[in-house]
Protein backbone atom coordinates (compact mmCIF):
# COMPACT_ATOMS: atom_id res chain seq x y z
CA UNK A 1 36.54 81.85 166.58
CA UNK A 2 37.42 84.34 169.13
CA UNK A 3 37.08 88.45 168.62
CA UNK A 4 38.55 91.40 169.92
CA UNK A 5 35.39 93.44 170.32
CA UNK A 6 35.83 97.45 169.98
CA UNK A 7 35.81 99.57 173.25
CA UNK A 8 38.22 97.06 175.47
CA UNK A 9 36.01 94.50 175.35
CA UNK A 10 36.64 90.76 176.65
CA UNK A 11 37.19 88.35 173.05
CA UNK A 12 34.07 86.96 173.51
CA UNK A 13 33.93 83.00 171.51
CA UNK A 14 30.51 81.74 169.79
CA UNK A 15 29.96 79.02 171.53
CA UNK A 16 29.92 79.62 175.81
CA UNK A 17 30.70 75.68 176.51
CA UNK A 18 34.59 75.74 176.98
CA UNK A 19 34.35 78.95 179.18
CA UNK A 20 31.07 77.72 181.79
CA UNK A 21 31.24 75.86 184.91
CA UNK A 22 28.51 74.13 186.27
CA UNK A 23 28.38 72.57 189.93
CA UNK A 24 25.90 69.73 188.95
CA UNK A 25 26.15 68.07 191.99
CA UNK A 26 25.77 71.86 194.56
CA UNK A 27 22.35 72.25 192.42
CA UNK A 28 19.01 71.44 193.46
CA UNK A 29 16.67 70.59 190.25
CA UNK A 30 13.94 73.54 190.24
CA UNK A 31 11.09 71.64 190.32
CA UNK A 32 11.94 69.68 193.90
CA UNK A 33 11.35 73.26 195.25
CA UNK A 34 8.70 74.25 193.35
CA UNK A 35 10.34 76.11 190.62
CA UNK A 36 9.85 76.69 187.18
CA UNK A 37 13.13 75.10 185.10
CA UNK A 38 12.37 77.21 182.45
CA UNK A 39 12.35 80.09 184.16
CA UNK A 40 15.79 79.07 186.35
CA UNK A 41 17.28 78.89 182.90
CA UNK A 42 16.64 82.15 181.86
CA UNK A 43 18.40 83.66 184.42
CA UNK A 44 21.83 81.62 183.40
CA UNK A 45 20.26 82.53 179.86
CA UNK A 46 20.51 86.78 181.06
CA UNK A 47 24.03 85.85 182.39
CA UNK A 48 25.04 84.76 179.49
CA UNK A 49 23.73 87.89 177.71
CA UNK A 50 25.53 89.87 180.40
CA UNK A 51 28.86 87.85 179.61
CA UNK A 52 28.19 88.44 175.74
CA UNK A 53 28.39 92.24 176.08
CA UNK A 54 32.31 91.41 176.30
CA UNK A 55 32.38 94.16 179.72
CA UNK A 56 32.89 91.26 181.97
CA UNK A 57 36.19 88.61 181.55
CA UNK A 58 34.46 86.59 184.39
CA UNK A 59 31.27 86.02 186.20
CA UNK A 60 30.11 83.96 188.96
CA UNK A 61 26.60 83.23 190.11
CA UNK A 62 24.82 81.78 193.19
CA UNK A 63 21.44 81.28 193.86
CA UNK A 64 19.74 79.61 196.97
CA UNK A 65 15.95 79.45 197.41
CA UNK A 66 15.22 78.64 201.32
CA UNK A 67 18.69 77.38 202.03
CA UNK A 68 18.99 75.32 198.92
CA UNK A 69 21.13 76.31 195.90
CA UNK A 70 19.93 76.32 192.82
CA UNK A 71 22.06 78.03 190.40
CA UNK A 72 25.92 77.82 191.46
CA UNK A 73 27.58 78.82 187.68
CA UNK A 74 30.58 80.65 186.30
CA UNK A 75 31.39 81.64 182.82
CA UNK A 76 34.64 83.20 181.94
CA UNK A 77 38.05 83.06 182.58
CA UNK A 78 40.82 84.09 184.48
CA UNK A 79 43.07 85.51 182.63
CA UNK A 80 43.07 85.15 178.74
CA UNK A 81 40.24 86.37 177.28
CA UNK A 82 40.90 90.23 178.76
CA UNK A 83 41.50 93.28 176.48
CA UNK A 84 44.79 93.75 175.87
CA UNK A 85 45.89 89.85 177.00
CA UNK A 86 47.87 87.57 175.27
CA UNK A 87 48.68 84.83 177.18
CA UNK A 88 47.02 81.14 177.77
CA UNK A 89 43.34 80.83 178.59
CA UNK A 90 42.46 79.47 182.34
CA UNK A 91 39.14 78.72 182.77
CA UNK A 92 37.00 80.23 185.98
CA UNK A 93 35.18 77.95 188.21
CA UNK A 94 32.73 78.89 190.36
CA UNK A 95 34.35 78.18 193.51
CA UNK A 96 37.18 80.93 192.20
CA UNK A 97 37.38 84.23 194.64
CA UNK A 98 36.79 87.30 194.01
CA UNK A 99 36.61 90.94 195.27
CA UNK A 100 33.49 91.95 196.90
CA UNK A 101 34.57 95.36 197.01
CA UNK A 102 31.94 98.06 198.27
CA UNK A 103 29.63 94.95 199.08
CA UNK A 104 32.37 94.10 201.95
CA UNK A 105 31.09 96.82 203.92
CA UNK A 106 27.96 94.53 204.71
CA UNK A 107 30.03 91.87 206.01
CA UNK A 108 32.24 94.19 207.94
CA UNK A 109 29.18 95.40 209.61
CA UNK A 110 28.53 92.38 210.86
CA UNK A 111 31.49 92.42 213.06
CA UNK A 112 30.13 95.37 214.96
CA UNK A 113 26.65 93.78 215.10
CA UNK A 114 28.57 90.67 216.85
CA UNK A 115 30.56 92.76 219.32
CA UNK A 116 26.67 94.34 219.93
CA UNK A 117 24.79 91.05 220.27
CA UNK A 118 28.17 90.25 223.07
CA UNK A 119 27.14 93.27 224.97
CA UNK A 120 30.77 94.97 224.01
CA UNK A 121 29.25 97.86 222.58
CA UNK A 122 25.76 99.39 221.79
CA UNK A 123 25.01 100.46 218.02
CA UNK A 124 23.39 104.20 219.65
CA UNK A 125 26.56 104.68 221.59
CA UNK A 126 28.93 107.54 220.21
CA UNK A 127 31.90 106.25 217.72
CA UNK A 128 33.75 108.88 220.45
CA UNK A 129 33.19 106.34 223.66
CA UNK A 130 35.83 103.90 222.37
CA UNK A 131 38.03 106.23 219.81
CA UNK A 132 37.71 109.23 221.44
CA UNK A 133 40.31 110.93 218.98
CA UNK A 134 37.11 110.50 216.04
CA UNK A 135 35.58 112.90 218.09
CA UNK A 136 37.52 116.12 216.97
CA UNK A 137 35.27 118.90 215.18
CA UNK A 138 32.39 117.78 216.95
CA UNK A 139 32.23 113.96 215.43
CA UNK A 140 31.84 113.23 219.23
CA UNK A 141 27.66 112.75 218.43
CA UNK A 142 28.22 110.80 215.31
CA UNK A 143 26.85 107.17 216.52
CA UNK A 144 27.88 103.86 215.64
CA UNK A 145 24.98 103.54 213.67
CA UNK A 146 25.11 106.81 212.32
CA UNK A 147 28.83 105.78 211.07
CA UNK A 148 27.39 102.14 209.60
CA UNK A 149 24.82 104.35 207.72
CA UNK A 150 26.97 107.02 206.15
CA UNK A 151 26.26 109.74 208.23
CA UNK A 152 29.14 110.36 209.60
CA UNK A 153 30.20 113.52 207.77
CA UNK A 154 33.44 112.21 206.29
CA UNK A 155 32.61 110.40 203.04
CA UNK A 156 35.70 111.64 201.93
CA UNK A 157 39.56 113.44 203.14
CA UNK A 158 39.95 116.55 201.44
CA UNK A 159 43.48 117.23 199.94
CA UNK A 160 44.38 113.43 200.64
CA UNK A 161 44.97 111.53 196.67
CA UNK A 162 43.90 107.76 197.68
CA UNK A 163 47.10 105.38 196.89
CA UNK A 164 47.26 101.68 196.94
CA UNK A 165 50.60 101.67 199.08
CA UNK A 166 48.58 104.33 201.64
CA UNK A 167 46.55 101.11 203.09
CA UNK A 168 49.61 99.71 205.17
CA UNK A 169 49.21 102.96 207.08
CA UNK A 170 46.59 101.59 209.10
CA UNK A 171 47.33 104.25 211.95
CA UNK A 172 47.69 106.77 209.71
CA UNK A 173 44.72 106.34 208.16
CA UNK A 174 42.58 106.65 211.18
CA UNK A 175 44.44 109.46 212.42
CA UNK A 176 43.33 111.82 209.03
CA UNK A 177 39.77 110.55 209.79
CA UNK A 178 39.43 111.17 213.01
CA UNK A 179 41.36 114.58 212.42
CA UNK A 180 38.71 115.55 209.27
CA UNK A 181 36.10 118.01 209.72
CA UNK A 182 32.56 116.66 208.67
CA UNK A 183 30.86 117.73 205.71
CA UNK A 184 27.25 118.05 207.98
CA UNK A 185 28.02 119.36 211.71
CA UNK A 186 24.14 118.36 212.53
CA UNK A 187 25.10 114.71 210.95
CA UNK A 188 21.72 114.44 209.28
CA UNK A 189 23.40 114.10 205.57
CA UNK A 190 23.52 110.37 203.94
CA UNK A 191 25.85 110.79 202.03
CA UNK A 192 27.92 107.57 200.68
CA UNK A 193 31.04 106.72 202.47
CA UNK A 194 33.17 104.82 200.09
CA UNK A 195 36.01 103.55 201.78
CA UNK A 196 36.09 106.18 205.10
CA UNK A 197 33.66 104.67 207.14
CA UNK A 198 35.64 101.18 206.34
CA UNK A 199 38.63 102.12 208.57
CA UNK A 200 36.65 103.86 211.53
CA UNK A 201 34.70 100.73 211.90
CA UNK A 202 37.76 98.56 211.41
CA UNK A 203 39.59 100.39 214.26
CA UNK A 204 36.21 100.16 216.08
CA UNK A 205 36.38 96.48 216.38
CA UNK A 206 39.75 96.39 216.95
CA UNK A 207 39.98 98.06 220.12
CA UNK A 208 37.14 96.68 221.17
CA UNK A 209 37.33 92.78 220.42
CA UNK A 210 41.34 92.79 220.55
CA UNK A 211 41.37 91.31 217.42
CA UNK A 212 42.67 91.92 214.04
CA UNK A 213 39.86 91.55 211.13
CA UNK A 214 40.82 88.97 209.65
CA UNK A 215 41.13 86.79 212.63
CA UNK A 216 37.59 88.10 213.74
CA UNK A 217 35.64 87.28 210.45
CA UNK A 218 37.46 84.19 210.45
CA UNK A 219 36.33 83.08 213.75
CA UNK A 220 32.97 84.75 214.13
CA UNK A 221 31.93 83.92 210.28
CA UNK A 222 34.54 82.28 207.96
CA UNK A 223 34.73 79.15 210.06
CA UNK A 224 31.07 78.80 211.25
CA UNK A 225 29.92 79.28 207.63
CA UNK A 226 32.68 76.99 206.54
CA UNK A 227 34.04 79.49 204.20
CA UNK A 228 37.65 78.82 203.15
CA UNK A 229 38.20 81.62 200.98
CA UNK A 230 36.21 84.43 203.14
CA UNK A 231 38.95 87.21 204.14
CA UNK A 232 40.34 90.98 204.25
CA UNK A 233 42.83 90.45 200.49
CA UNK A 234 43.80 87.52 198.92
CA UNK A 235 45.27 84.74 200.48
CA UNK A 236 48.89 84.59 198.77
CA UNK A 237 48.49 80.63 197.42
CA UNK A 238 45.32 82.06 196.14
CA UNK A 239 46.72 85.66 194.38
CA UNK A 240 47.32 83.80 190.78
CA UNK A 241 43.98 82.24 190.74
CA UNK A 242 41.97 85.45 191.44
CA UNK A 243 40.37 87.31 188.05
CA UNK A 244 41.88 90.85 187.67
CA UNK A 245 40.14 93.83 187.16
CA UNK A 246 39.55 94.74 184.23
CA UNK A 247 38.43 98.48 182.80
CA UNK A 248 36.39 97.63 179.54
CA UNK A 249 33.98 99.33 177.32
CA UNK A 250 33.80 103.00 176.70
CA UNK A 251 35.97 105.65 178.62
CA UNK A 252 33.67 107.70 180.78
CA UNK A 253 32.97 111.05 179.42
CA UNK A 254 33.92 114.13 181.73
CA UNK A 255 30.58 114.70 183.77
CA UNK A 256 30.47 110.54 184.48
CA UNK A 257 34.61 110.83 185.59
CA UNK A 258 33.69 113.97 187.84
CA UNK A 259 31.12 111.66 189.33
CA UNK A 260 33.17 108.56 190.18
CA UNK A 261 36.08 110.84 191.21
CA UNK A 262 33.20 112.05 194.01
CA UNK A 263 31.92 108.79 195.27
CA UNK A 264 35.53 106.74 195.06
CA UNK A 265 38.32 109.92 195.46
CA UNK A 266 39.73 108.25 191.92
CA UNK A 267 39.45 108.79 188.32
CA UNK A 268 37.65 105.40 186.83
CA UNK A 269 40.70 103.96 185.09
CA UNK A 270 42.94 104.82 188.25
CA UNK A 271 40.69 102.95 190.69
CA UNK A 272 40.42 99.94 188.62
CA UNK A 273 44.45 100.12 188.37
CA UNK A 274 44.37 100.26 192.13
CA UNK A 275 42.12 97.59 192.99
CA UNK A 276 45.15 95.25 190.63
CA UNK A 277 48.10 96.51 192.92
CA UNK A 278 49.99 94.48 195.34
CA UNK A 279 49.26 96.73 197.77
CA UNK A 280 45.33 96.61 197.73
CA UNK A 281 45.59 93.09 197.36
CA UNK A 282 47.23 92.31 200.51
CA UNK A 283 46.27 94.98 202.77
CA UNK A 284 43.28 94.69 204.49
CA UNK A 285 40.18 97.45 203.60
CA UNK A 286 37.35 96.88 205.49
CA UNK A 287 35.05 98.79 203.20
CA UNK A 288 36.29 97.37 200.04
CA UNK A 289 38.63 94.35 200.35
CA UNK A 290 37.12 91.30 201.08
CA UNK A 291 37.47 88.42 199.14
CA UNK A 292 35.18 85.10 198.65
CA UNK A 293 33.10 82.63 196.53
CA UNK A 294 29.97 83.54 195.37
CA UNK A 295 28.54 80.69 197.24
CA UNK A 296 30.52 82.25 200.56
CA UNK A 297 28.62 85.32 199.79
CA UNK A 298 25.37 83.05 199.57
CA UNK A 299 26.36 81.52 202.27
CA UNK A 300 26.53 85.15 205.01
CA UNK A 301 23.12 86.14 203.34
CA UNK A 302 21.26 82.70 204.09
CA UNK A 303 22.11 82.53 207.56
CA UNK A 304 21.15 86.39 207.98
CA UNK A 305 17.69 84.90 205.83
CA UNK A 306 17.46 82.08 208.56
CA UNK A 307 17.80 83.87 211.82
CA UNK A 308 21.31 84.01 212.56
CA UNK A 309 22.01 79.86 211.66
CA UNK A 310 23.38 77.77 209.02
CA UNK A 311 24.34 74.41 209.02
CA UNK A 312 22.88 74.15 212.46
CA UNK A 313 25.42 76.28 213.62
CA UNK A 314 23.63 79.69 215.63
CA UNK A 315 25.83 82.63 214.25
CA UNK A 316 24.06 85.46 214.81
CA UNK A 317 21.10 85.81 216.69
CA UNK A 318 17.39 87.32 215.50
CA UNK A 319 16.94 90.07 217.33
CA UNK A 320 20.60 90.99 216.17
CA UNK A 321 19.87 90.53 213.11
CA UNK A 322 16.80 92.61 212.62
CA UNK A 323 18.84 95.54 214.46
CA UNK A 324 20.94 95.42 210.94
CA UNK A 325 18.50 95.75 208.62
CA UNK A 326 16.27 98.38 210.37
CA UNK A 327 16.18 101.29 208.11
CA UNK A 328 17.59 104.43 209.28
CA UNK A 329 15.21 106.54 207.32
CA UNK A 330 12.68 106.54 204.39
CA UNK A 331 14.31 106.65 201.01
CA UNK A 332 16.15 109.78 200.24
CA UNK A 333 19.12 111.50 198.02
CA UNK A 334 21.98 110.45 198.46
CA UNK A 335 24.71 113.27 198.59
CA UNK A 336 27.52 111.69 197.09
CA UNK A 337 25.91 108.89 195.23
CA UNK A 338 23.27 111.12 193.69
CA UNK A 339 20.61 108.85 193.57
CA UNK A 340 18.02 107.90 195.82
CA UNK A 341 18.64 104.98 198.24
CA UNK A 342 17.89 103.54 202.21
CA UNK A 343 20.77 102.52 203.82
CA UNK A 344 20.18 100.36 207.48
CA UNK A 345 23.21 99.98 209.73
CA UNK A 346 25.20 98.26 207.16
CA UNK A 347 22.92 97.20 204.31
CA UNK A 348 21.70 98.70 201.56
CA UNK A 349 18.08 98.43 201.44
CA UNK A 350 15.65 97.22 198.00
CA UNK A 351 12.88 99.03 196.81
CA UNK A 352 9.43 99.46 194.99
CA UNK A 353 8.63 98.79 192.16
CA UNK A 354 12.11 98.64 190.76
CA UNK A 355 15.51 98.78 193.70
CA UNK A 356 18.82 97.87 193.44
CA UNK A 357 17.98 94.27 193.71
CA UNK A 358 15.48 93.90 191.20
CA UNK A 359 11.95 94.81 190.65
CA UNK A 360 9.87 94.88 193.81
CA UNK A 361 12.54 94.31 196.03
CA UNK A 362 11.49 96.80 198.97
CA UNK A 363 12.25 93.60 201.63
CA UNK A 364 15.45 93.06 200.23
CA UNK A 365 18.85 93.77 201.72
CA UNK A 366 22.37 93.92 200.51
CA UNK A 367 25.45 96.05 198.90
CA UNK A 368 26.39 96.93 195.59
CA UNK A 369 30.42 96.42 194.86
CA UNK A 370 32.02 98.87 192.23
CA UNK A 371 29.11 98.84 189.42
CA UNK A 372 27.96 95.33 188.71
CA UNK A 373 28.87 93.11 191.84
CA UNK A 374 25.50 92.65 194.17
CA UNK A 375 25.30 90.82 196.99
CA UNK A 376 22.05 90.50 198.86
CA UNK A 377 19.05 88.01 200.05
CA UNK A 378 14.83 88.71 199.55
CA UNK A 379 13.06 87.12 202.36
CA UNK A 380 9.80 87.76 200.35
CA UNK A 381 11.33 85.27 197.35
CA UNK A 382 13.18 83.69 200.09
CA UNK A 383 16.30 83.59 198.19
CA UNK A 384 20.27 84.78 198.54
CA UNK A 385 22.27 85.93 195.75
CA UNK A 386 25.79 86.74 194.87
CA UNK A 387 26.72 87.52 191.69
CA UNK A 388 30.49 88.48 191.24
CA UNK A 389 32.28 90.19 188.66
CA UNK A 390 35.24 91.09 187.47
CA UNK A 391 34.85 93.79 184.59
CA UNK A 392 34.31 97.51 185.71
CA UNK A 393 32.55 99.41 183.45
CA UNK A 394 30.18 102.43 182.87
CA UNK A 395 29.06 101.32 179.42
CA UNK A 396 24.97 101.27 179.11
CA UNK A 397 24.34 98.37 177.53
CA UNK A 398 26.27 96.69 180.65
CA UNK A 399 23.97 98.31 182.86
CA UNK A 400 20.67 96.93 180.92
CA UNK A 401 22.11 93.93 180.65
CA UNK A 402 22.67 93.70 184.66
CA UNK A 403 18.92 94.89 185.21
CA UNK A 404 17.93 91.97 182.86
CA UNK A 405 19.66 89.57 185.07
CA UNK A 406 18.09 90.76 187.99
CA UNK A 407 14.66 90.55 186.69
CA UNK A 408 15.17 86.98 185.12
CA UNK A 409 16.12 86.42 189.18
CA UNK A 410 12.55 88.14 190.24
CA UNK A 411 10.77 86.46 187.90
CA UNK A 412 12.13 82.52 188.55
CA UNK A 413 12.29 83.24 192.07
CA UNK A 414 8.54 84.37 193.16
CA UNK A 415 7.38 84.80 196.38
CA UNK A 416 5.82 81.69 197.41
């Protein structure tokens, strides 16, 4: 029997069978790659857990260990199970898209490392050289690279409420950004950039490639990768089949609201509303917006895990590559985020003896999206991971049970 758990929590049934997905015929058995089965179980096992904390109305999982997947999963629903829902259950699948959010900014990096590896622009030039307006207030000696790794002084607009329908003002947008006065004239600062950077960049590659994003992820990773679902908002014969999000557990006391308010320009419960609107969902935010599979995700961190090729198709090439995952700097504060992290051009960067990736994950690279999705690949373990999500939450047993996931992944997943 199914329960409505206290705290907006997802109805949660005893038995897991009618609401996981398993792609028997995407998965590799563990032992043809070495592999421990019973340790590849107990990371669906953790899932599971995760999903039983009733903070998540869907999950999807993807694993691949040197190219291979081994673990491609979903549990949960799309609509149905949900606090507050009433209407008929539909099952998730793990080929079902979902929002990346703050882990798009990875992938939208990788347009600018493209347009870099083409000779179109260098990563040290100023942002200024090719939108000279962004260099008002003395943003002229912000680099590209400076911009990819949040130090480009404008983490947030000042006296400017985000708004769903405000993302169809592409132009206008850029315009306050390029306008705003940074928050470190010497441009030294990390501080987290949660959606500002997105739209610099995005105007970046526009004027320099000609293109619109979506046509340039399409063509310079969608369609290589053989992604179908891989795009800037939701296709719209795809908007009914993508999992809402969903604000469960606990409301965030004060201190926890000030700090989300800081690092997303939104009260918790108004940017989860947000990131359900019509308007989010079809506009294109290069920082946040990006929809996919979990085994698309997979798919962007293998090839970056195989020197630039999947398939056999060259995407990117090495020397590229390890431009976008050079650290900036040795592990420091960060000023809106509050918590120590290493940022490359792009990526988020793991660390020793317990990162955002898992325990002893200094090699790995990746982005976290809006709490609990993680995106990211571990060339030590030799494995890429996405694990999407659907419920936003700032409940601590959510947390714990995310950190449990992650080390089930370390642990089944050694370094050969």
């Amino acid at each position: 029997m199914m329960r409505l758990a206290a705290g907006r929590r997802v109805r949660v049934p005893a038995s897991l069978r009618a609401l996981t997905r398993i792609d028997h015929g995407a998965e590799t058995p563990p032992r043809a790659l070495g592999l421990d089965p019973a340790r590849v179980a107990a990371v669906w096992t953790a899932c599971e857990a995760l999903y039983r904390s009733g903070l998540h109305p869907a999950i999807t999982l993807v694993v691949r260990r040197e190219g291979r997947v081994v673990l491609k999963r979903s549990i949960g629903a799309i609509s149905g199970t949900a606090p507050g829902e009433r209407g008929p259950l539909r099952t998730l699948s793990p080929d079902t898209p979902l929002c990346l959010f703050s882990a798009s900014k990875s992938i939208t990096a990788l347009l600018v490392h493209k347009l870099a590896e083409d000779g179109r622009l260098d990563l040290d030039d100023p942002v200024a050289d090719y939108l000279p307006e962004f260099g008002a207030h003395d943003k002229h000696r912000v680099t590209i690279r400076q911009l990819l790794a949040h130090r480009a002084g404008i983490p947030s607009v000042p006296d400017v409420k985000p708004h769903p329908q405000l993302l169809h003002d592409w132009d206008g947008i850029v315009r306050q950004l390029c306008a705003a006065r940074p928050l470190d004239p010497r441009f030294r600062t990390q501080a987290y950039h949660a959606l500002t950077c997105g739209f610099v960049v995005g105007e970046l590659v526009r004027r320099v490639s000609g293109l619109e994003l979506n046509p340039a992820l399409r063509q310079w990773f969608a369609e290589p990768l053989g992604c179908e679902h891989l795009r800037y908002g939701v296709a719209p014969e795809w908007r009914a089949q993508v999992p809402r999000s969903v604000h469960t557990g606990p409301r965030p006391a004060w201190w926890l609201s000030a700090y989300v308010r800081r690092a997303i320009g939104l009260p918790f419960a108004e940017a989860v509303a947000a990131s359900n609107h019509p308007a989010f969902q079809t506009a294109v935010v290069p920082a946040g917006n990006i929809y996919a599979t979990a085994d698309e995700v997979s798919r962007v961190f293998q090839m970056l895990l195989d020197g630039g090729v999947f398939g056999g198709v060259r995407v990117l090439r090495p020397k590229t590559i390890a431009e976008a995952l050079r650290p900036l700097s040795a592990l420091r504060l960060d000023r809106t985020l509050l918590v120590p992290l290493r940022f490359s051009a792009g990526f988020m960067l793991g660390e020793n003896p317990f990162g955002l990736f898992g325990p002893r994950c200094r090699e790995a690279f990746g982005h976290l999206g809006f709490v609990s999705v993680l995106c990211w690949a571990d060339p030590r373990r030799r494995i890429s991971v996405a694990l999407l999500n659907n419920g936003k939450s700032v409940a601590a047993d959510g947390a714990l049970r995310l950190a449990q996931v992650l080390t089930a992944i370390a642990r089944a997943f050694p370094p050969p």
